[in-house]
PDB file of N, CA and C in Angstrom:
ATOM      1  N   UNK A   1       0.825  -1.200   0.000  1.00  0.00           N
ATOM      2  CA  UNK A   1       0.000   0.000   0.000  1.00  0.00           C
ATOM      3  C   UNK A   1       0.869   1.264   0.000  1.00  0.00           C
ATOM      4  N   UNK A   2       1.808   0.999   0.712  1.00  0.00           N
ATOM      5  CA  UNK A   2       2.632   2.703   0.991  1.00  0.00           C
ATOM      6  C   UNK A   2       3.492   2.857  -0.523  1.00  0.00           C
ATOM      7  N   UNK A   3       4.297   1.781  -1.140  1.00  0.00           N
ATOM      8  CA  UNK A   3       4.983   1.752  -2.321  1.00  0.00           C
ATOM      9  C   UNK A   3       3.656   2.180  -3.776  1.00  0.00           C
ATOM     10  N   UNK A   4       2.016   2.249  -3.658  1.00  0.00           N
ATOM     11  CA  UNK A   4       1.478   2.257  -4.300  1.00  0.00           C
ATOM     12  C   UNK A   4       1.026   3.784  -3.911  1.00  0.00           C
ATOM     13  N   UNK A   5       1.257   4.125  -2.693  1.00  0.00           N
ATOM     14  CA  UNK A   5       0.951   5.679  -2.329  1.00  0.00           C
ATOM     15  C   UNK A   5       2.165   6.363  -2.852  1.00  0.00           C
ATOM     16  N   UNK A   6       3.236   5.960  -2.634  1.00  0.00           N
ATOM     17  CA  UNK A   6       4.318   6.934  -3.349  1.00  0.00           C
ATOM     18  C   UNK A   6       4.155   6.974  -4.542  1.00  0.00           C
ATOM     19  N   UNK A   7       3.593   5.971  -5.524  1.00  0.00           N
ATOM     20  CA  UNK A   7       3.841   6.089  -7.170  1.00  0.00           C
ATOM     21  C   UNK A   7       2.992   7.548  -7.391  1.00  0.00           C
ATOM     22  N   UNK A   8       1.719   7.246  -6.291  1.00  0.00           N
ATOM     23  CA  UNK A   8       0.547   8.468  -7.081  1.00  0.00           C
ATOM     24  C   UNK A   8       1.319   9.598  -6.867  1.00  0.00           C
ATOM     25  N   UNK A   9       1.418   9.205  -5.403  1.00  0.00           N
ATOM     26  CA  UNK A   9       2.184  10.835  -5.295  1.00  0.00           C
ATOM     27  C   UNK A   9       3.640  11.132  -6.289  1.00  0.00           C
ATOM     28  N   UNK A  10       4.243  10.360  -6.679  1.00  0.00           N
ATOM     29  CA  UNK A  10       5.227  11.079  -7.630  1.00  0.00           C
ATOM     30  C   UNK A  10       4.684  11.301  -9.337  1.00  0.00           C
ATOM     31  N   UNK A  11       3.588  10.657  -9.730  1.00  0.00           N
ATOM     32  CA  UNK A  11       2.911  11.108 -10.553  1.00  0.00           C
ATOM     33  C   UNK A  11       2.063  12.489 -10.394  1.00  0.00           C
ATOM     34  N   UNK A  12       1.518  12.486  -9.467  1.00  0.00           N
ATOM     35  CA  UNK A  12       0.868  13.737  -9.334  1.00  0.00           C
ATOM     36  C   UNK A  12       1.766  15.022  -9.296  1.00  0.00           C
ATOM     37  N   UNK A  13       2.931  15.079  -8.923  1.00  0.00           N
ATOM     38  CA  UNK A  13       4.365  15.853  -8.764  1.00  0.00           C
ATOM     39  C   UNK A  13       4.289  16.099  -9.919  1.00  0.00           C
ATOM     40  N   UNK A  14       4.773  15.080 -10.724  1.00  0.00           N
ATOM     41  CA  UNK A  14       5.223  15.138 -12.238  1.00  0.00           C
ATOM     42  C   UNK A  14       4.357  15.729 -13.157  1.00  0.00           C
ATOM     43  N   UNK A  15       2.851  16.018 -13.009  1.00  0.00           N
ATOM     44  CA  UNK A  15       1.612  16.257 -13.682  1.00  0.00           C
ATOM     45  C   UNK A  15       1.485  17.790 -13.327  1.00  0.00           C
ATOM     46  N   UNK A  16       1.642  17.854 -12.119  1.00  0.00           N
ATOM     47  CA  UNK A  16       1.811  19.429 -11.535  1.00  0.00           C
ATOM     48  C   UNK A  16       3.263  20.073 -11.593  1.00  0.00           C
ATOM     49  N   UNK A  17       4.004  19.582 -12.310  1.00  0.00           N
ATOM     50  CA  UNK A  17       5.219  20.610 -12.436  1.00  0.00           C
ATOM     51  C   UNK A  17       4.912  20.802 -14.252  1.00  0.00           C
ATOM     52  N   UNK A  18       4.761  19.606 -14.900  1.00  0.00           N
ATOM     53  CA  UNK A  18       4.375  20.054 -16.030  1.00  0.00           C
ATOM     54  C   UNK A  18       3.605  21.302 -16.566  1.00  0.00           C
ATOM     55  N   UNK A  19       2.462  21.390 -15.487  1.00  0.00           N
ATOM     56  CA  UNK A  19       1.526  22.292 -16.008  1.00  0.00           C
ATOM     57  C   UNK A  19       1.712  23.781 -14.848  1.00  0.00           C
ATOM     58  N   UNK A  20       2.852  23.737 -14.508  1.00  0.00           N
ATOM     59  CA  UNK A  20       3.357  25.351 -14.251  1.00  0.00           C
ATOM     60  C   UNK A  20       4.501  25.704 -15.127  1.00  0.00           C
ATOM     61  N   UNK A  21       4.901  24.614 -15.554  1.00  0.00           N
ATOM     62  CA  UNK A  21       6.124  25.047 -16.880  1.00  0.00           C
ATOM     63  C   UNK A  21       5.630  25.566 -17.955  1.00  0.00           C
ATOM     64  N   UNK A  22       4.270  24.561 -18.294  1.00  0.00           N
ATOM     65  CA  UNK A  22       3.755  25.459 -19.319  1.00  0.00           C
ATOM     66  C   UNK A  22       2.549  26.482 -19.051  1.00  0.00           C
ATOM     67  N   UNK A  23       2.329  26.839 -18.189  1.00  0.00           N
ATOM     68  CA  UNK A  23       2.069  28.294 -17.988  1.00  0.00           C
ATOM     69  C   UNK A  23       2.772  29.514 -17.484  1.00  0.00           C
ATOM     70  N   UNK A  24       4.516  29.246 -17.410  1.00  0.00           N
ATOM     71  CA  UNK A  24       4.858  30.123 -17.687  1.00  0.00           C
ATOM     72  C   UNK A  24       5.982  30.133 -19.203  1.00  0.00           C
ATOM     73  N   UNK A  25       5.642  29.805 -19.614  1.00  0.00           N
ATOM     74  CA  UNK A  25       5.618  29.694 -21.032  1.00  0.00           C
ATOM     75  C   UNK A  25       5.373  31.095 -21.800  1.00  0.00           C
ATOM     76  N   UNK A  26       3.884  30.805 -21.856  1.00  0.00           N
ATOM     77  CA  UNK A  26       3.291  32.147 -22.264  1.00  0.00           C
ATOM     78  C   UNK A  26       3.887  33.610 -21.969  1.00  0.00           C
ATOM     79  N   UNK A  27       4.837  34.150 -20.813  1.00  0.00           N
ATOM     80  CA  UNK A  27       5.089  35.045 -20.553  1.00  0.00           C
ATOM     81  C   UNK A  27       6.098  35.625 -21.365  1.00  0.00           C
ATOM     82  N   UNK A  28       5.601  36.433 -22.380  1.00  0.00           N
ATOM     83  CA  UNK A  28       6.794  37.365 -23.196  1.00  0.00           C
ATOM     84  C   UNK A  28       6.785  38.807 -23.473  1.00  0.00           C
ATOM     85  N   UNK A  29       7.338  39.165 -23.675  1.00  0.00           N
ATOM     86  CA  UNK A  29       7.918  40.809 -23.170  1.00  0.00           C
ATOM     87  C   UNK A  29       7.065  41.002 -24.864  1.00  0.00           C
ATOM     88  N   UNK A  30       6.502  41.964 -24.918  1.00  0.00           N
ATOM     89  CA  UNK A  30       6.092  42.919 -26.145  1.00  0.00           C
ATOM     90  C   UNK A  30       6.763  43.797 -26.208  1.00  0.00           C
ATOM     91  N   UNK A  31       6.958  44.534 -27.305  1.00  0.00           N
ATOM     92  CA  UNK A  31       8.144  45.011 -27.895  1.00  0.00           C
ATOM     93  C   UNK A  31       7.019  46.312 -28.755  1.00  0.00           C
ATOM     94  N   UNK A  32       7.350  47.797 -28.673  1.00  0.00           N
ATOM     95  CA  UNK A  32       6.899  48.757 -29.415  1.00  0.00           C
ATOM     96  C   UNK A  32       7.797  49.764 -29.573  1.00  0.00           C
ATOM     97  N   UNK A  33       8.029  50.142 -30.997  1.00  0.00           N
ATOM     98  CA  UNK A  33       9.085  51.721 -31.357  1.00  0.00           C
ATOM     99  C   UNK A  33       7.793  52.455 -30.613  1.00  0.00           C
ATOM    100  N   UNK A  34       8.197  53.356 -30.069  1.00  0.00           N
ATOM    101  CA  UNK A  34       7.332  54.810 -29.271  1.00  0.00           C
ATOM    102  C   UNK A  34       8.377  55.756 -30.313  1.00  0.00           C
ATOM    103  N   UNK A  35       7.411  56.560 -31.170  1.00  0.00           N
ATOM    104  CA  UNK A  35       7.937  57.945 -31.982  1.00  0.00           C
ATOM    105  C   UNK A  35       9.494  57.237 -32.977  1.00  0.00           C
ATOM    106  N   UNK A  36       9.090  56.656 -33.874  1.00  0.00           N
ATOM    107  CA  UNK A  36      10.545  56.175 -34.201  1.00  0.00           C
ATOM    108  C   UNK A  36      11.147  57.430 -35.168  1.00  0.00           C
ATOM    109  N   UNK A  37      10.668  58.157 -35.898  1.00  0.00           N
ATOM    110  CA  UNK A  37      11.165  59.238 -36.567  1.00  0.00           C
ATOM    111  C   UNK A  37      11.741  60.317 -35.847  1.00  0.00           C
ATOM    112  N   UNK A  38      11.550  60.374 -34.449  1.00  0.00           N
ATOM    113  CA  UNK A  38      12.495  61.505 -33.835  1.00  0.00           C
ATOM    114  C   UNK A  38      12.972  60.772 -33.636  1.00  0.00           C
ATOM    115  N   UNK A  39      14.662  61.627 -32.619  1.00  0.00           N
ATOM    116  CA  UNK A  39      15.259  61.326 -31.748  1.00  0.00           C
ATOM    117  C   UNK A  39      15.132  61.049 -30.289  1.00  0.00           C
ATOM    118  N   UNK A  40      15.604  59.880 -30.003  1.00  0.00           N
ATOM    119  CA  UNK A  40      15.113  59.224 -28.530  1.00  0.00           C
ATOM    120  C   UNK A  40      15.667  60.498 -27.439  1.00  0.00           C
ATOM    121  N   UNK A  41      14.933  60.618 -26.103  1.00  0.00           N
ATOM    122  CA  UNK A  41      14.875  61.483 -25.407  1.00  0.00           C
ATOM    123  C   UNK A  41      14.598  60.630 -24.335  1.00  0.00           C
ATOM    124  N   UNK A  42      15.935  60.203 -23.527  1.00  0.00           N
ATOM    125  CA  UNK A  42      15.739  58.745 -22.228  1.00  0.00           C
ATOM    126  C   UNK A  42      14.865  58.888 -21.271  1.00  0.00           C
ATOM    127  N   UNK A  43      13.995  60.144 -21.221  1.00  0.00           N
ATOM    128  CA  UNK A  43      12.990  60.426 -20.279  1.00  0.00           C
ATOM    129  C   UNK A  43      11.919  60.690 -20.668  1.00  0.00           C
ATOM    130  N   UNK A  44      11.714  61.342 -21.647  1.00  0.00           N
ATOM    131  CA  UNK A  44      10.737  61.281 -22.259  1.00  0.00           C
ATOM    132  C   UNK A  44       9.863  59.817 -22.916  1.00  0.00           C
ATOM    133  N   UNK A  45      11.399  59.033 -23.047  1.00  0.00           N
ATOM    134  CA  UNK A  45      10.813  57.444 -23.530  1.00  0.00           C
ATOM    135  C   UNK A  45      10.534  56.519 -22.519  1.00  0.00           C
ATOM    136  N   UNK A  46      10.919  56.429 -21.027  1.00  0.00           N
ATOM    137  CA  UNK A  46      11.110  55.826 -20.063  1.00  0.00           C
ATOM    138  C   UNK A  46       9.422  56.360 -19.894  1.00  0.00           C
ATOM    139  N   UNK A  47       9.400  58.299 -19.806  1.00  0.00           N
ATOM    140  CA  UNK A  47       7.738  58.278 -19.535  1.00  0.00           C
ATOM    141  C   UNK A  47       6.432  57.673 -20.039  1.00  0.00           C
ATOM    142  N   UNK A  48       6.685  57.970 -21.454  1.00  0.00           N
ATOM    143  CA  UNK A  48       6.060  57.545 -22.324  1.00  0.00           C
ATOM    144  C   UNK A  48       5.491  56.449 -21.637  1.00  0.00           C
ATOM    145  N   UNK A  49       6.626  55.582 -22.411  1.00  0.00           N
ATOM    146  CA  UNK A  49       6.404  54.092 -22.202  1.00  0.00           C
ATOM    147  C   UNK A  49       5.771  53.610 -20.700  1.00  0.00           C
ATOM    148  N   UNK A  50       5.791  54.206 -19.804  1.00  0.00           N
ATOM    149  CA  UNK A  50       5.264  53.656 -18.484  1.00  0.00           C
ATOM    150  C   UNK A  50       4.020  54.180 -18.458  1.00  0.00           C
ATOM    151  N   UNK A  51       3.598  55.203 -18.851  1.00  0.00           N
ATOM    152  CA  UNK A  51       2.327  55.729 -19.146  1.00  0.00           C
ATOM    153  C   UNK A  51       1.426  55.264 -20.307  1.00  0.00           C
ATOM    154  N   UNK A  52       1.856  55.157 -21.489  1.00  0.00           N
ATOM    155  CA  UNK A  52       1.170  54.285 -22.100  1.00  0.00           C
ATOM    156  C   UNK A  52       1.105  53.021 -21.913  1.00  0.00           C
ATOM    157  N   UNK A  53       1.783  51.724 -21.852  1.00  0.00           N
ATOM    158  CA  UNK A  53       1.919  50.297 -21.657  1.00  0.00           C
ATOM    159  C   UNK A  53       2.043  50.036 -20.199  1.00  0.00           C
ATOM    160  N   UNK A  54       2.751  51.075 -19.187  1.00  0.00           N
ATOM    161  CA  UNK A  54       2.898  50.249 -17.979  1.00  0.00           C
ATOM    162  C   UNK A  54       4.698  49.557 -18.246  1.00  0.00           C
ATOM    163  N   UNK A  55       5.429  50.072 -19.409  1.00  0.00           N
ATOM    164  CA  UNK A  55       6.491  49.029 -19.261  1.00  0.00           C
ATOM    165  C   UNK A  55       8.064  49.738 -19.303  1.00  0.00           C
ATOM    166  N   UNK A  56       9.045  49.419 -19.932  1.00  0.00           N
ATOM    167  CA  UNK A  56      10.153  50.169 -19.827  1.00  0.00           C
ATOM    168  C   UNK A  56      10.489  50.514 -21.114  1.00  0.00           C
ATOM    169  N   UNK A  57      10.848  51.773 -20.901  1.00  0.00           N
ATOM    170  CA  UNK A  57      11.477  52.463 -22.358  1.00  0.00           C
ATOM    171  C   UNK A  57      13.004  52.473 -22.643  1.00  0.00           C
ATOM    172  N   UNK A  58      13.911  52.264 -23.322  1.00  0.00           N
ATOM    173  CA  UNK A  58      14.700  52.805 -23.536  1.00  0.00           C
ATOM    174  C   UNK A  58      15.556  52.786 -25.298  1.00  0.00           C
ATOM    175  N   UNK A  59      16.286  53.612 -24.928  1.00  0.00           N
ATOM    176  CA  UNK A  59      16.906  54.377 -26.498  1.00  0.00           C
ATOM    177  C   UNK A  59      17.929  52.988 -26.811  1.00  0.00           C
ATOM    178  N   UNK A  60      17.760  52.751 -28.261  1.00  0.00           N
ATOM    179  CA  UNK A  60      18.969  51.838 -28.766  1.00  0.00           C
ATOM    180  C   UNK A  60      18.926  52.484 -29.966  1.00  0.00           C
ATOM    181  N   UNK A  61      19.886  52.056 -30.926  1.00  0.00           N
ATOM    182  CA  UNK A  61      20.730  52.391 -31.819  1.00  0.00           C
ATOM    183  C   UNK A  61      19.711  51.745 -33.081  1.00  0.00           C
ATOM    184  N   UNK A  62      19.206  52.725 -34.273  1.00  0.00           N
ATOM    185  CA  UNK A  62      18.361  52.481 -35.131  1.00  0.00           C
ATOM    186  C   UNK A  62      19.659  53.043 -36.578  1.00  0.00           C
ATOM    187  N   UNK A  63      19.417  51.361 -37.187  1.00  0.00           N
ATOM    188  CA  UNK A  63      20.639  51.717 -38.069  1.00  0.00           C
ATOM    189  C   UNK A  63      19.685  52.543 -39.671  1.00  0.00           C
ATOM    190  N   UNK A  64      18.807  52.453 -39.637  1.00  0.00           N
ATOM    191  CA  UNK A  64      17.831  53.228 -40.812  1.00  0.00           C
ATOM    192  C   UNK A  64      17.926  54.422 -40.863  1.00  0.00           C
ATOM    193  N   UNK A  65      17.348  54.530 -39.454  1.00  0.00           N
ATOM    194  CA  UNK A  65      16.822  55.860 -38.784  1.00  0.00           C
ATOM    195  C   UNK A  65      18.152  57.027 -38.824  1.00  0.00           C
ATOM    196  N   UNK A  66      18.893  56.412 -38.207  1.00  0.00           N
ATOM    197  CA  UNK A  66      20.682  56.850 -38.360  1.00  0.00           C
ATOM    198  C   UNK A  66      20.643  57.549 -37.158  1.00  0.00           C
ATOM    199  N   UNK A  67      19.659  57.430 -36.069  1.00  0.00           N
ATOM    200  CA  UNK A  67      20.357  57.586 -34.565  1.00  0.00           C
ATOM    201  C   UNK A  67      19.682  56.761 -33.763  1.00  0.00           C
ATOM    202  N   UNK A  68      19.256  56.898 -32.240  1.00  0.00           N
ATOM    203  CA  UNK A  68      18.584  56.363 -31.681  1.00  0.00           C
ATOM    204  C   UNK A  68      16.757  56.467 -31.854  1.00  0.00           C
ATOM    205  N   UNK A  69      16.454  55.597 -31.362  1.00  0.00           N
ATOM    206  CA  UNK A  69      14.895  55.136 -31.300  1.00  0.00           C
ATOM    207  C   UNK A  69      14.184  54.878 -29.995  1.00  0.00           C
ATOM    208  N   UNK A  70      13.190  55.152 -29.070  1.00  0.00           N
ATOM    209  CA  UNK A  70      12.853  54.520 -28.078  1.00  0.00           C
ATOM    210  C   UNK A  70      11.643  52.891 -28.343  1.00  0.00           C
ATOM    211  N   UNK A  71      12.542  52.711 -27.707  1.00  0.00           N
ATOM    212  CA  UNK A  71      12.172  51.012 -27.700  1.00  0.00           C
ATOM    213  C   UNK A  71      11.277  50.588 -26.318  1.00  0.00           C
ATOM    214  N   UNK A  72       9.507  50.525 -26.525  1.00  0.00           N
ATOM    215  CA  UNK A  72       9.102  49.858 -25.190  1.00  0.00           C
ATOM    216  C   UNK A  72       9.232  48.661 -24.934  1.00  0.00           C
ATOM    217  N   UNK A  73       9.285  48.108 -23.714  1.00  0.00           N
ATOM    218  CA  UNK A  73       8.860  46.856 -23.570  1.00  0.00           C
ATOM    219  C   UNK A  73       8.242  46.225 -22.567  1.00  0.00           C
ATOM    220  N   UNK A  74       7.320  45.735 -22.759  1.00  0.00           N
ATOM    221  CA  UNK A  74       5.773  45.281 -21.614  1.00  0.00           C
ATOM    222  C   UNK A  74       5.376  44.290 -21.450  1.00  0.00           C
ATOM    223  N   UNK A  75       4.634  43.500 -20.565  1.00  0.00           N
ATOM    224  CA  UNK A  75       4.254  42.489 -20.411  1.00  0.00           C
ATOM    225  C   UNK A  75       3.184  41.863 -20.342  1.00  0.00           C
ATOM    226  N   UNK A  76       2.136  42.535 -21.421  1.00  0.00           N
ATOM    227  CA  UNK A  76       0.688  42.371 -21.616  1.00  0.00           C
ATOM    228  C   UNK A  76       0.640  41.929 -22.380  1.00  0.00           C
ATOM    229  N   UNK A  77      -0.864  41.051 -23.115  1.00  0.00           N
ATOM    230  CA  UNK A  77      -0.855  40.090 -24.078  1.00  0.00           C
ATOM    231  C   UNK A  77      -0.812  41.068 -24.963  1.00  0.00           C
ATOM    232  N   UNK A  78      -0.109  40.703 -26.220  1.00  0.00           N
ATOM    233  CA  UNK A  78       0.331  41.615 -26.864  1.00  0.00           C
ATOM    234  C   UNK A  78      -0.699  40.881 -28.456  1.00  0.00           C
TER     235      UNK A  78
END
């Protein structure tokens, strides 16, 4: 009986770790240019971005554009 109580219980382990792996799965950062034709402004994009999305802004290097860009990024279903 006790060797037939451990199997469930290490199946049930195994069934419940599965299904928190794949729910965090789903969690991925969304990604938005905020104003890509100006020039990035690290506070103005940090505001932005937390005010519109809730997420973090910052300036990277836009090789088109030929300077920087503010780049959001958030964690809502996108």
């Amino acid at each position: 009986m006790a060797k037939l109580s451990c199997s469930y219980f290490l199946i049930l382990m195994f069934v419940f770790s599965v299904v928190l792996v794949a729910e965090g799965e789903d969690d991925e950062n969304c990604i938005v240019f905020m104003d890509p034709k100006n020039p990035c402004n690290i506070v103005d994009c940090r505001q932005n971005c937390y005010e519109g999305y809730n997420g973090v802004g910052k300036c990277v290097k836009d090789v088109k554009a030929g300077g920087d860009t503010c780049l959001c990024t958030y964690n809502w279903n996108c």
